[in-house]
Each structure stands twice: as structure tokens, then as C-alpha cells.
C-alpha atoms as a PDB file:
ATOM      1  CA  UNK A   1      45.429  26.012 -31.603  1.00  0.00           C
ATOM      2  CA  UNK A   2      42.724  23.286 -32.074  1.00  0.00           C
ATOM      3  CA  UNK A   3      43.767  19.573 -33.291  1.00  0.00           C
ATOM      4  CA  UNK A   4      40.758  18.574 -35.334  1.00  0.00           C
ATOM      5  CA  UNK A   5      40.140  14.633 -36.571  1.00  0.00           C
ATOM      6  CA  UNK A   6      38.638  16.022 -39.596  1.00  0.00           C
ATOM      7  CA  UNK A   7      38.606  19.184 -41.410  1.00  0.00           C
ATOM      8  CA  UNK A   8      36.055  20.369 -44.295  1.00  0.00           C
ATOM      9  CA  UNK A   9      37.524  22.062 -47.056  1.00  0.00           C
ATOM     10  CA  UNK A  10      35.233  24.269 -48.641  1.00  0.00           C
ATOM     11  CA  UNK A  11      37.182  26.951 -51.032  1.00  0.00           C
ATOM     12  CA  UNK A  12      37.508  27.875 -54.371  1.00  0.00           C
ATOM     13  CA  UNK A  13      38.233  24.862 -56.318  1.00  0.00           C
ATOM     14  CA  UNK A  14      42.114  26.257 -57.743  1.00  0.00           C
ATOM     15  CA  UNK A  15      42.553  26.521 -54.143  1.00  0.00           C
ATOM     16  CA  UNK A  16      42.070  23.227 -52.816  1.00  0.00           C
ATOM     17  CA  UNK A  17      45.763  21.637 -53.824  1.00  0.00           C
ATOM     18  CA  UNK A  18      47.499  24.459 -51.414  1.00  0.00           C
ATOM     19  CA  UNK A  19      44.703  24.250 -48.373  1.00  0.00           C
ATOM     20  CA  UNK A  20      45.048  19.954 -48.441  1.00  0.00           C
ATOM     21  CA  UNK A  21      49.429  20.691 -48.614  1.00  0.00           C
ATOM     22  CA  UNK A  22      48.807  23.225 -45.641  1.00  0.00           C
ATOM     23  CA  UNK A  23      46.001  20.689 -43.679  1.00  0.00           C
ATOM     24  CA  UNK A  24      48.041  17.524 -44.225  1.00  0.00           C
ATOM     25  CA  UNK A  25      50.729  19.085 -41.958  1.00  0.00           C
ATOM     26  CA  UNK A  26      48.271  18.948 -38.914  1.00  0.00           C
ATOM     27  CA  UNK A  27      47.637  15.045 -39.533  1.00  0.00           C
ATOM     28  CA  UNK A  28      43.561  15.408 -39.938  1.00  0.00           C
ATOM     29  CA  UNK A  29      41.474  13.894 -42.056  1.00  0.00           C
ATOM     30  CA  UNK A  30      40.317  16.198 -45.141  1.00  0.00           C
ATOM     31  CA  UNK A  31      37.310  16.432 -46.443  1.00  0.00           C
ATOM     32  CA  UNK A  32      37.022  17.971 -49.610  1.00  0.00           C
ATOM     33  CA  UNK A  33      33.791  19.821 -50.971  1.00  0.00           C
ATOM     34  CA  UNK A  34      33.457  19.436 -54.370  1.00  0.00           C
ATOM     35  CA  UNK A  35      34.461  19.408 -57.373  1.00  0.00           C
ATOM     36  CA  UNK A  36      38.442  17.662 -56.469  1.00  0.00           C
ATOM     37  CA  UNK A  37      39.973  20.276 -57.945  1.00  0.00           C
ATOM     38  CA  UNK A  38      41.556  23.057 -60.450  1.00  0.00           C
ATOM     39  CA  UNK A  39      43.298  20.083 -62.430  1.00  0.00           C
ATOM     40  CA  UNK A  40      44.371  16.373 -62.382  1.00  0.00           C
ATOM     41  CA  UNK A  41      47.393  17.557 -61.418  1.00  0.00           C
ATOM     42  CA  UNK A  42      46.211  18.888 -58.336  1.00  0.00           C
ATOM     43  CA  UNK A  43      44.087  16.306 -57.444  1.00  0.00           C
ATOM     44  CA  UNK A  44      47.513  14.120 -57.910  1.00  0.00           C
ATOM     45  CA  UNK A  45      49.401  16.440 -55.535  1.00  0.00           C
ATOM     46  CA  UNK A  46      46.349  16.573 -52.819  1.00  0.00           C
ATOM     47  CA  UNK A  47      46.351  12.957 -52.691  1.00  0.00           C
ATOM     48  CA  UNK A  48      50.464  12.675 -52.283  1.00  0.00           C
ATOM     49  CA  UNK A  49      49.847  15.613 -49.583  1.00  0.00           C
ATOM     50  CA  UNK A  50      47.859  12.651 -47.448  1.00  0.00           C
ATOM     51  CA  UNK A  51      49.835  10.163 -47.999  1.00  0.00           C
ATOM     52  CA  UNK A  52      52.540   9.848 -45.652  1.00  0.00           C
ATOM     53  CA  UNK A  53      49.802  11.295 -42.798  1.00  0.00           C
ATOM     54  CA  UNK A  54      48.121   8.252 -43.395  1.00  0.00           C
ATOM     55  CA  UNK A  55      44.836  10.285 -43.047  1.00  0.00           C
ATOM     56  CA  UNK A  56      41.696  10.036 -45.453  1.00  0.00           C
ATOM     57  CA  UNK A  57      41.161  12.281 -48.291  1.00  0.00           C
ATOM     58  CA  UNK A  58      37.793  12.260 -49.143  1.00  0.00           C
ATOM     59  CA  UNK A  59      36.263  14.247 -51.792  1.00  0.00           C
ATOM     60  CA  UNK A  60      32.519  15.105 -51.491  1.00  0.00           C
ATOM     61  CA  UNK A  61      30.025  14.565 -54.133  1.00  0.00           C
ATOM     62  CA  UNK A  62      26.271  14.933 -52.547  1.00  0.00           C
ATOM     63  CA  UNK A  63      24.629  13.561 -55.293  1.00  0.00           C
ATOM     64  CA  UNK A  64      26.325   9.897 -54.616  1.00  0.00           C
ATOM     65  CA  UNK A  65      23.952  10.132 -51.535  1.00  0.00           C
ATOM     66  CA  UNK A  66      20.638  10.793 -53.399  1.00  0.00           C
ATOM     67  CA  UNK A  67      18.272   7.687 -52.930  1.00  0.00           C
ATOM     68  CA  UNK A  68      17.357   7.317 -56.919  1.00  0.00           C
ATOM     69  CA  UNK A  69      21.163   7.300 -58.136  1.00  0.00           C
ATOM     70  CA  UNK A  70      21.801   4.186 -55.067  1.00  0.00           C
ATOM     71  CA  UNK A  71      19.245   2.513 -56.193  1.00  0.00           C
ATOM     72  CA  UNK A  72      20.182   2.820 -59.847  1.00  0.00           C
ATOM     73  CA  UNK A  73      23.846   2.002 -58.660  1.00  0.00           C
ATOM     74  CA  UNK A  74      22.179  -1.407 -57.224  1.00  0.00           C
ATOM     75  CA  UNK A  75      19.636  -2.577 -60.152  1.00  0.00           C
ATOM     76  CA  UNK A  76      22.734  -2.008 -62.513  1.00  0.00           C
ATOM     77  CA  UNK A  77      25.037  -4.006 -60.451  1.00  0.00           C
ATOM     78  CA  UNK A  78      22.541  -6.160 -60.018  1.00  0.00           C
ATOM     79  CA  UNK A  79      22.051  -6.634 -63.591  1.00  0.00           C
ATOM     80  CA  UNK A  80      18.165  -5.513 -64.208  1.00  0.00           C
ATOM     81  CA  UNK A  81      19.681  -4.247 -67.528  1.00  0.00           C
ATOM     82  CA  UNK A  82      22.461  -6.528 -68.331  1.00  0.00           C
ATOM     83  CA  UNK A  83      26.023  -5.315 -69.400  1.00  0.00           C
ATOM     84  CA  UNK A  84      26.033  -1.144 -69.168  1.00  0.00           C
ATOM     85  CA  UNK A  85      27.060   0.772 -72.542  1.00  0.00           C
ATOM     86  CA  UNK A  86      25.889   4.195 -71.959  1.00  0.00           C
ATOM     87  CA  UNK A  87      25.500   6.892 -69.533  1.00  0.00           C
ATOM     88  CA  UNK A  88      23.725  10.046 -69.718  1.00  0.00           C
ATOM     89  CA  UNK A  89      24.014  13.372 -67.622  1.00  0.00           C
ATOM     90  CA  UNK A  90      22.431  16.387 -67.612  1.00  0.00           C
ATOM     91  CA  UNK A  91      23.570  18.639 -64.493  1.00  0.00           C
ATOM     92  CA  UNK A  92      22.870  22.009 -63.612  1.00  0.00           C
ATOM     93  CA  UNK A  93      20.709  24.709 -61.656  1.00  0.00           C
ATOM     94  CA  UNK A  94      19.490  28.319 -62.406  1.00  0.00           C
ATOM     95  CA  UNK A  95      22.770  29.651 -61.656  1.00  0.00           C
ATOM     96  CA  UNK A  96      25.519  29.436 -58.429  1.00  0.00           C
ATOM     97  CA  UNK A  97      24.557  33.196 -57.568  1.00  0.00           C
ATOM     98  CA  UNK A  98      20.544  32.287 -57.528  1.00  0.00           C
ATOM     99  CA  UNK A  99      20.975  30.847 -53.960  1.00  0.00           C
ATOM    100  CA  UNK A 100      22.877  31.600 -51.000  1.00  0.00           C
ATOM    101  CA  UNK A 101      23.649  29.594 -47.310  1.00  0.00           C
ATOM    102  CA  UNK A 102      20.850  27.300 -47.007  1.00  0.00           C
ATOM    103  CA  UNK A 103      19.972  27.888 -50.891  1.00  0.00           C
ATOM    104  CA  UNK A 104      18.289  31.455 -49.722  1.00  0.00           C
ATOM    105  CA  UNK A 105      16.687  32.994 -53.052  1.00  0.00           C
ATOM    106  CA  UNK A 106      18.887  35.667 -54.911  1.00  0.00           C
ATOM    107  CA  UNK A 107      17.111  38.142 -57.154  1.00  0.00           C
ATOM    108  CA  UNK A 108      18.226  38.251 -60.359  1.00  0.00           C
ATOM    109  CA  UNK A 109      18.882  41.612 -60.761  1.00  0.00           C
ATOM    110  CA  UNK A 110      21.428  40.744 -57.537  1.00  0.00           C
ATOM    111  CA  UNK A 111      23.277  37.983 -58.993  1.00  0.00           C
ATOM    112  CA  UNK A 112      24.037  39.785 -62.153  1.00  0.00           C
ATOM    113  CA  UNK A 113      25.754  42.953 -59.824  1.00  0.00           C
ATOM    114  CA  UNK A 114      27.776  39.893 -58.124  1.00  0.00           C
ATOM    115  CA  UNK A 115      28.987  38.003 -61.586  1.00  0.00           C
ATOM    116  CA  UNK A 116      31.490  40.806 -61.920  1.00  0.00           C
ATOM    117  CA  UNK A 117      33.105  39.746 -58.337  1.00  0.00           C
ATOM    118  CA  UNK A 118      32.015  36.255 -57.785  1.00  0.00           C
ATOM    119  CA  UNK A 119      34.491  33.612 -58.089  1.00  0.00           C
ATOM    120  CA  UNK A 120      32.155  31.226 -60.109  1.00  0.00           C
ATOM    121  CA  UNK A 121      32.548  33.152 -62.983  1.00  0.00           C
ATOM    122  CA  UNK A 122      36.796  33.763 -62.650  1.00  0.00           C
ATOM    123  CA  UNK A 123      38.480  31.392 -64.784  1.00  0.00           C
ATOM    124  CA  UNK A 124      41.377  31.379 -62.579  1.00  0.00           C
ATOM    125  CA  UNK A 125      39.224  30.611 -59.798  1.00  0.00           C
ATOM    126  CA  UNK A 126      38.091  27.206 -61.438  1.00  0.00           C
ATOM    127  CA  UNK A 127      34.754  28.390 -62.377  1.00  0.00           C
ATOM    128  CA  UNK A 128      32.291  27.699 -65.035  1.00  0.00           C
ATOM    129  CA  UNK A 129      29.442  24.559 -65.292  1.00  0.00           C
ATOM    130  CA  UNK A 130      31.593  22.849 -66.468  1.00  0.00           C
ATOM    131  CA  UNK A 131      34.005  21.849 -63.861  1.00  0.00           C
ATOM    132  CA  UNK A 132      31.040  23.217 -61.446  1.00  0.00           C
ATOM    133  CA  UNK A 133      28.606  20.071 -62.812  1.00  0.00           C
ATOM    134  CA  UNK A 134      30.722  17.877 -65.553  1.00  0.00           C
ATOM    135  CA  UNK A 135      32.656  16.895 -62.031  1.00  0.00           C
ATOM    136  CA  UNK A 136      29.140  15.416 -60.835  1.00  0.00           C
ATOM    137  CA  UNK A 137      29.170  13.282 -64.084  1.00  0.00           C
ATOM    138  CA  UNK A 138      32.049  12.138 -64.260  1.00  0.00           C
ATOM    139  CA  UNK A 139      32.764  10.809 -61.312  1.00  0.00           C
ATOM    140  CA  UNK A 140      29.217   9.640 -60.818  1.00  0.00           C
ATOM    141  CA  UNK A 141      29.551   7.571 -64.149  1.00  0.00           C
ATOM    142  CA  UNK A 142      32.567   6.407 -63.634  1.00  0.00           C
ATOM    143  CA  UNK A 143      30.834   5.159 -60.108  1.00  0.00           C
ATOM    144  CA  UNK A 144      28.179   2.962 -62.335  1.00  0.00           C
ATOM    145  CA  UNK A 145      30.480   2.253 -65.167  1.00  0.00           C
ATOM    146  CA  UNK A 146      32.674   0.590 -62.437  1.00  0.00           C
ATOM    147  CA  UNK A 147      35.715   2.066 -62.859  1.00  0.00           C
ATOM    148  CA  UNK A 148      35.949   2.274 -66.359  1.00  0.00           C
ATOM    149  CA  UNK A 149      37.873   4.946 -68.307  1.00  0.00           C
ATOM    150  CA  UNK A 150      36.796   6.868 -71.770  1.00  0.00           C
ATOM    151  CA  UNK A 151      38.740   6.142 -74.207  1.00  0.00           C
ATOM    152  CA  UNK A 152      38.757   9.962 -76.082  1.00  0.00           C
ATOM    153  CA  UNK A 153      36.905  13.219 -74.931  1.00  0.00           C
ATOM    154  CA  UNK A 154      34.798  15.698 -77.706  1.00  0.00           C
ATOM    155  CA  UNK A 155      33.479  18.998 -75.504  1.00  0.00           C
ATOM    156  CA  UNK A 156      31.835  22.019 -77.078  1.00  0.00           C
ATOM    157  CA  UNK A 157      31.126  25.222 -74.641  1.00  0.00           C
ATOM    158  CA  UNK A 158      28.663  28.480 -74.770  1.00  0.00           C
ATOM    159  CA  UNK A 159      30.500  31.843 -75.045  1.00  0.00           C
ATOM    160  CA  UNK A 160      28.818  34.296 -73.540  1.00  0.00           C
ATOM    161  CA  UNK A 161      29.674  38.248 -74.054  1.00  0.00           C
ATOM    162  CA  UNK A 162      30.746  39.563 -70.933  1.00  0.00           C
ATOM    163  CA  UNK A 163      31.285  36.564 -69.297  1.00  0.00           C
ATOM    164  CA  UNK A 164      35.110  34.425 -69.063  1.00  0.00           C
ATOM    165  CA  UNK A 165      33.367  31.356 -68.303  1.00  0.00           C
ATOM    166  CA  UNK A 166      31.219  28.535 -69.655  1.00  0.00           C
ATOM    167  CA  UNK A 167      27.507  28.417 -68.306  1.00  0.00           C
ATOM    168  CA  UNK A 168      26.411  25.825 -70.786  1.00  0.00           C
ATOM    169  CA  UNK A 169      28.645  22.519 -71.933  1.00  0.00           C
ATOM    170  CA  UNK A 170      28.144  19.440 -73.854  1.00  0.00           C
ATOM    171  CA  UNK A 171      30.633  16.590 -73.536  1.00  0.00           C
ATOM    172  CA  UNK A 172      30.913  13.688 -75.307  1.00  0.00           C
ATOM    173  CA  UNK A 173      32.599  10.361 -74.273  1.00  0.00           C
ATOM    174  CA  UNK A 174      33.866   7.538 -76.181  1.00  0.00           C
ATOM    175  CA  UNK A 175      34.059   4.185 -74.410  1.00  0.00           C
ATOM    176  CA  UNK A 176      34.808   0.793 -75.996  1.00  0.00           C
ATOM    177  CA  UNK A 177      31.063   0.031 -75.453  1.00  0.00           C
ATOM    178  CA  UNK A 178      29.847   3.088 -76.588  1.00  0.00           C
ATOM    179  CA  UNK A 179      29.148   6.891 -76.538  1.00  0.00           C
ATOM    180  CA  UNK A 180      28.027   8.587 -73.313  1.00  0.00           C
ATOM    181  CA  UNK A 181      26.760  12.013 -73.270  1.00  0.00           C
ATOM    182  CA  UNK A 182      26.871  14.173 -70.261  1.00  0.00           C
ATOM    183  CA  UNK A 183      25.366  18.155 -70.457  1.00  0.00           C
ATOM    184  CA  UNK A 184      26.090  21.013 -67.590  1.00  0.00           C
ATOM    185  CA  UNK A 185      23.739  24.119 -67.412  1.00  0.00           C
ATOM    186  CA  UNK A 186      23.953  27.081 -65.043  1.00  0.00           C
ATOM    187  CA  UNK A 187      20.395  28.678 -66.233  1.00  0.00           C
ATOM    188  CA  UNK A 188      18.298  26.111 -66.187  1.00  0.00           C
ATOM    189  CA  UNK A 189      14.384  27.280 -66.093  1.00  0.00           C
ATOM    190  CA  UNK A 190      13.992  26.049 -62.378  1.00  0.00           C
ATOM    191  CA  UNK A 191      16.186  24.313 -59.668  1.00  0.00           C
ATOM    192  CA  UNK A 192      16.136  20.286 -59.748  1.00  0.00           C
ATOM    193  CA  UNK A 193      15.683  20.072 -55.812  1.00  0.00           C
ATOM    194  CA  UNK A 194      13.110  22.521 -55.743  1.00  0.00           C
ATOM    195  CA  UNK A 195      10.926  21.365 -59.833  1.00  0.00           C
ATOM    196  CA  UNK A 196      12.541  19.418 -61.978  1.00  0.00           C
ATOM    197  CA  UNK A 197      13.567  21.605 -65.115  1.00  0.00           C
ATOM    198  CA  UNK A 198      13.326  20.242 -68.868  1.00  0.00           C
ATOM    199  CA  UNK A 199      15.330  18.751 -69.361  1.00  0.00           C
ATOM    200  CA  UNK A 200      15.272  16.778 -66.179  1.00  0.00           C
ATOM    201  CA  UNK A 201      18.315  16.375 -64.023  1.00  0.00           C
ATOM    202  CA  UNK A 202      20.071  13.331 -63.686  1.00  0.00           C
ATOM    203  CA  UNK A 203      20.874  10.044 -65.506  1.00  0.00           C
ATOM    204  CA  UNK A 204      19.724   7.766 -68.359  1.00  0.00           C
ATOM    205  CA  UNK A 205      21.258   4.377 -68.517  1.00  0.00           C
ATOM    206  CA  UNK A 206      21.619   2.288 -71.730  1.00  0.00           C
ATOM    207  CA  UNK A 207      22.486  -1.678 -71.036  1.00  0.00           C
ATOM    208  CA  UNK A 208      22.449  -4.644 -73.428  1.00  0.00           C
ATOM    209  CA  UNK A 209      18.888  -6.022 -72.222  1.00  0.00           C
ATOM    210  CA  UNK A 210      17.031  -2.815 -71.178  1.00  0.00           C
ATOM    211  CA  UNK A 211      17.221   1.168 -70.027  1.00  0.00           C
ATOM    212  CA  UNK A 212      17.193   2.670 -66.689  1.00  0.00           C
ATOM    213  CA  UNK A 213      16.447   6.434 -65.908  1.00  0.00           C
ATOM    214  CA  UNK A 214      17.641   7.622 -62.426  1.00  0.00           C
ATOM    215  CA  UNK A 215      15.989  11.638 -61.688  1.00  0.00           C
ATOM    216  CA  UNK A 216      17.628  13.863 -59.209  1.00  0.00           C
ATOM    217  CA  UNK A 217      15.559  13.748 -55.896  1.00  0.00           C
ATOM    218  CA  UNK A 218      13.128  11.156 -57.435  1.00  0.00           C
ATOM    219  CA  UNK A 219      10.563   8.668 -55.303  1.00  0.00           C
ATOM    220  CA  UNK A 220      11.275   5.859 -57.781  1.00  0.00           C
ATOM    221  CA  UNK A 221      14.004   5.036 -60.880  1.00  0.00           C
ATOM    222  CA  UNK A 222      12.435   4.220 -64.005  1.00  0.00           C
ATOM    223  CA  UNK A 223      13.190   1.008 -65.874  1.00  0.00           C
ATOM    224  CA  UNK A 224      12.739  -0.803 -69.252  1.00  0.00           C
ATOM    225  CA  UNK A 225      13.458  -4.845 -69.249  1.00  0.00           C
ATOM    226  CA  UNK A 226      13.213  -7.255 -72.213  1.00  0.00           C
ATOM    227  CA  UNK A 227      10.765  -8.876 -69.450  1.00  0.00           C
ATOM    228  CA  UNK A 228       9.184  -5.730 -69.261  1.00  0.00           C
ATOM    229  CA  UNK A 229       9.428  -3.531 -71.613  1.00  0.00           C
ATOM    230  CA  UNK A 230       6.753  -0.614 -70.874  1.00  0.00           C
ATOM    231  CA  UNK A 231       8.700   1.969 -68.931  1.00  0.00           C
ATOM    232  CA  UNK A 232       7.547   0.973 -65.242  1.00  0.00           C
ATOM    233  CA  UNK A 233       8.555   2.684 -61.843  1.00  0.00           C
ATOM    234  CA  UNK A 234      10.698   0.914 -59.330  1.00  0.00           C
ATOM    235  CA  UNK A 235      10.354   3.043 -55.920  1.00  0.00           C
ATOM    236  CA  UNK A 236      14.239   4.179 -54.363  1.00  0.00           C
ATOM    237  CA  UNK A 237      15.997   2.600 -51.424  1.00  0.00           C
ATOM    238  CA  UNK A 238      16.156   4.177 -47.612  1.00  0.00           C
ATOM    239  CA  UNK A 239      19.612   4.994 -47.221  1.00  0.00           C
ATOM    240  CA  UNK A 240      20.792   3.489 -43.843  1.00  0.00           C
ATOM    241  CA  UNK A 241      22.237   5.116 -41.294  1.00  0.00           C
ATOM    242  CA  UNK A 242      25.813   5.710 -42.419  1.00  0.00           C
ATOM    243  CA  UNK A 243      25.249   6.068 -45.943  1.00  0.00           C
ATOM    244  CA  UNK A 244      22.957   9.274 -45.942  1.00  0.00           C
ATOM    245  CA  UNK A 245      25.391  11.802 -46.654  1.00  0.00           C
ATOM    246  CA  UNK A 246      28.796  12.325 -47.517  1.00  0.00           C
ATOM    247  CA  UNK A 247      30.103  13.565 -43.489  1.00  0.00           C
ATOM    248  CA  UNK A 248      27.927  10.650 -41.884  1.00  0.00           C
ATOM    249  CA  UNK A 249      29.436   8.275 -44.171  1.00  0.00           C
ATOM    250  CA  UNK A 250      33.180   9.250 -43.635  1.00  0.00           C
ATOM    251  CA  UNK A 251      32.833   9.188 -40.136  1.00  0.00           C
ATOM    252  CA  UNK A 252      31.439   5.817 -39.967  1.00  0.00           C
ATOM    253  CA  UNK A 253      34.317   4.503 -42.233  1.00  0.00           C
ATOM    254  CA  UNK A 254      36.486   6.393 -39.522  1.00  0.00           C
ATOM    255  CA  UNK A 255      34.945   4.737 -36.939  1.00  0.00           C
ATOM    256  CA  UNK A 256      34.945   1.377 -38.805  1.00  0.00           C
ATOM    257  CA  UNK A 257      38.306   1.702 -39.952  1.00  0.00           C
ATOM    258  CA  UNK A 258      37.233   0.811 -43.400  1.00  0.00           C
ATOM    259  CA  UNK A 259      38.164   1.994 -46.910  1.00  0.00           C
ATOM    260  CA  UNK A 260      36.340   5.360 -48.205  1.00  0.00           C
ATOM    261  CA  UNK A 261      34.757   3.892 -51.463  1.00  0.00           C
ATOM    262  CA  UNK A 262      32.524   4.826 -54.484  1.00  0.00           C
ATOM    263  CA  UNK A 263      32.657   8.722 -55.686  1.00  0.00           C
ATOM    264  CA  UNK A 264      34.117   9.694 -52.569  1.00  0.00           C
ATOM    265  CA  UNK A 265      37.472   7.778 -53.093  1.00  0.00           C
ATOM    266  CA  UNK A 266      39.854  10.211 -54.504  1.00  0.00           C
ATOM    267  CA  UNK A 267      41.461   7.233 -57.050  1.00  0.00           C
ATOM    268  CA  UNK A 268      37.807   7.153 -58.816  1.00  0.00           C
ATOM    269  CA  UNK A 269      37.188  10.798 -58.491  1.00  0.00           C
ATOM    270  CA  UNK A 270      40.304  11.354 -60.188  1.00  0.00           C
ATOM    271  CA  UNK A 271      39.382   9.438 -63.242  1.00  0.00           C
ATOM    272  CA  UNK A 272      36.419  11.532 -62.799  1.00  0.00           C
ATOM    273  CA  UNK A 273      39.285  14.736 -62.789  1.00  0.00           C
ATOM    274  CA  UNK A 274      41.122  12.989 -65.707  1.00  0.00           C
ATOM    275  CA  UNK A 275      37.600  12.897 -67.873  1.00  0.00           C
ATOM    276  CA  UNK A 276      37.087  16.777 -66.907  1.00  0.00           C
ATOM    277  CA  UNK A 277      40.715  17.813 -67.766  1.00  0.00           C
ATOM    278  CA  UNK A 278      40.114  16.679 -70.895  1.00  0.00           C
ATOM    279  CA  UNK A 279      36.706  18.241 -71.814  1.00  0.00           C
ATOM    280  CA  UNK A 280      37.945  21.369 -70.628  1.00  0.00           C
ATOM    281  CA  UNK A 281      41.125  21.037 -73.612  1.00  0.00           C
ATOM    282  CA  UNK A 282      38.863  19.928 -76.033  1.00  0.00           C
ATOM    283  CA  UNK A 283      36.234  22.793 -75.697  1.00  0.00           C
ATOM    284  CA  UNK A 284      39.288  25.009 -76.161  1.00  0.00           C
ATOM    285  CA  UNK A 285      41.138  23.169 -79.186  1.00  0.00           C
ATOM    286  CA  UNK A 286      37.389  22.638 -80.723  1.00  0.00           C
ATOM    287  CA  UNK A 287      38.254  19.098 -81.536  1.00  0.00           C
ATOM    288  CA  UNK A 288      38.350  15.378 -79.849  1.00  0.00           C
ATOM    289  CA  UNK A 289      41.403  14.442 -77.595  1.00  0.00           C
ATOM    290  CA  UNK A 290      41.800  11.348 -76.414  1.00  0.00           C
ATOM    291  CA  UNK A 291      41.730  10.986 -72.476  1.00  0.00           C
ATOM    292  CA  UNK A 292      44.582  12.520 -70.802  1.00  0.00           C
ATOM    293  CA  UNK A 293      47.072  10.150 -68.510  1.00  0.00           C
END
């Protein structure tokens, strides 16, 4: 038997509460492909599972490492558009099945034979675009609105025939500043890291003194001041060396010994859990809720 430092989980999301109780026997670090999990519940019990190990839990969202959401995380920090109110999401690709290992193209005649089996579409399984992208969102926004929690949750859902899960959701957040809006789409017309669809992928930022728009895999953020108010281009940070991906990064906090922060901390990710929980109620009692404990 090996005695790995760290172990990637990478399973079915339903899964993930039983694999981290299993893995925190073996006192390695976990690192947990996303979304956190099934549930808030289970993302409560994975992170009492680590606890007494006193090994990291680290959940794994890639897009935290994509240059134009940084640099959007540092301009709004920094203030470029004054106190935040609103964040917007939209989230999605053509469809889970459309690529394989190393995003290999799927026909789509083949990914409708593998619906029937594939775990992505198995409610039980934890699948659906919703908690496949709203995860992304979430936790993302609650990255930039610095913690912050919604105050109530509205979430409608597609229904396809033939299908037991979502492929399209729209969720609405209520904040004491404000409503947020944040979409997920399996089917959009292309793939964001291959052409940007239309809608575009990513975020749109609403502060007190101006807007910022942050694309998936962008060159440059787009901003709107009082100073300036014509939509201009600010170009994206290089990510040091540390910071460029979600493994690199936990290993360098390893090696550091310092704290695992931002959308990979599994205290703000499960705010982030919290905010899907939610959304996936109210898309099922077709009505608000406010934001579960």
C-alpha cells in the first residue's frame, strides 16, 4: 500500500462525502475536483472527516485560476468600481458528454447513446448544470463579494422529456445590496475555451461608481469608471508561479505551510454549497426560499 501526501478526488459528486470519510483515514491531504458536493450536508461532513487529521481539504474550482476573473478579483478589491452590488454569471458548455479526457470531441449522435448511462444526467448521481455550473458561481461570487451571503434564493429549471435532470437554470439572488443573477447551460452553441458562445461566459460586475465585465479565457477585463465611462479594456494579470492552477497552488501552500484561501477554502465554498442547496429547493417548490443555514 502507497502513503500519498495528497490525493485527488475525482468521482461523482454524491460520492465525494464517503471517498473524503474513507481518505481521511490514511492522513493525506484531499483534493477535491469540483463541484464540493451532493449537499451542504456533505460538504459539512467532508470537512469534519479532515478535521482531526489535521490535513487540507481543498476543493477545486479551475476557473478561480483564469487570468481575467484574478484580475477582476484585484480591480474590485482595489476599488476601480467602488462598493460591489451585483454579480452576474452565465456558466456552461455544449454539453459534459461533447468532450472526453483532454476535452477529445464527441459526436453528437454519441453523446445522446451515452445520456441513458452517463452519470451527468442521474439525479442521484448529483447531475444536472445546475450543480455542474451554479457551483462555479457561487462560490466564485461569493470569492468577489468577499464572503458575503444571499439573503433568499428564487431558481427556475428546464424540463426536458426524457431527461431527469436540468440542462438549463436561472437563479436569482437577493443580497442586501442587491439582486445577482447567475445562468447555467449545458447546450450552449459552442464551448467558451474553444469560441465564446452568446451569451458569453463569465461575469458582469455592478459597483456603486462603475461596471466591470470579466470573460472566460479573456486577454483583458472590461471596465466602466465615472472617470471613464466608455467601456475600455484593461489587459489580465500573469499568474505567478504558484497561483496558476488549483494543484500548483495547494502544493505551494503545503510547502509554505500557509492557509488554502479564496474558492478553494472549503468554509467559502460551502457558502457557495449553501447558495446551491437552495436553488436546487427552490426550482423544485417553484417559489423563493430564503438561504438555507
Amino acid at each position: 500500500a502507497t502513503k500519498p501526501d495528497l490525493t485527488v478526488l475525482c468521482a461523482a459528486p454524491a460520492d465525494h462525502a464517503s471517498y473524503t470519510d474513507r481518505l481521511a483515514k490514511h492522513a493525506t491531504h484531499v483534493f477535491v475536483e469540483e463541484p464540493f458536493a451532493a449537499s451542504a450536508a456533505d460538504a459539512r461532513r467532508m470537512i469534519a472527516a479532515m478535521q482531526p487529521n489535521g490535513k487540507r481539504l481543498v476543493i477545486n474550482w479551475p476557473m478561480a485560476f483564469v487570468p481575467a476573473h484574478v484580475t477582476a478579483k484585484r480591480l474590485l478589491d482595489k476599488g476601480l468600481i467602488g462598493a460591489l452590488k451585483e454579480v452576474h454569471f452565465y456558466g456552461g458548455n455544449r454539453g459534459p458528454l461533447y468532450h472526453g479526457a483532454a476535452k477529445a470531441e464527441v459526436t453528437a449522435e454519441e453523446v445522446e447513446r451515452q445520456k441513458p448511462h452517463s452519470w451527468w444526467y442521474k439525479r442521484a448521481s448529483g447531475g444536472g448544470s445546475l450543480l455542474d455550473y451554479l457551483g462555479y458561481g457561487a462560490t466564485l461570487g461569493t470569492w468577489f463579494m468577499a464572503g458575503r451571503a444571499p439573503i433568499e434564493v428564487t431558481c427556475t429549471t428546464d424540463d426536458t422529456r426524457g431527461i431527469e435532470v436540468d440542462q438549463h437554470s436561472v437563479t436569482v439572488l437577493r443580497y442586501d445590496t442587491g439582486l445577482s443573477r447567475m445562468e447555467t447551460r449545458w447546450g450552449t452553441f459552442t464551448d467558451p475555451w474553444t469560441i465564446q458562445p452568446q451569451p458569453q461566459c463569465g461575469f458582469v460586475f455592478v459597483g456603486a461608481d462603475g461596471t466591470l465585465q470579466s470573460q472566460d479565457y479573456a486577454t483583458h477585463v472590461t471596465a466602466q469608471t465615472r472617470a471613464r465611462p466608455e467601456p475600455h479594456p484593461i489587459p489580465v494579470d500573469e499568474l505567478p508561479k504558484g497561483r496558476r492552477n488549483g494543484i500548483e497552488y495547494t502544493l505551494d501552500c503545503i510547502a509554505r505551510g500557509t492557509a488554502i484561501k479564496g474558492p478553494l477554502d472549503p468554509h467559502l465554498s460551502l457558502i457557495a454549497q449553501r447558495i446551491v442547496d437552495t436553488a436546487a429547493a427552490s426550482a423544485r417548490a417553484k417559489r423563493t426560499l430564503p438561504l438555507i443555514a
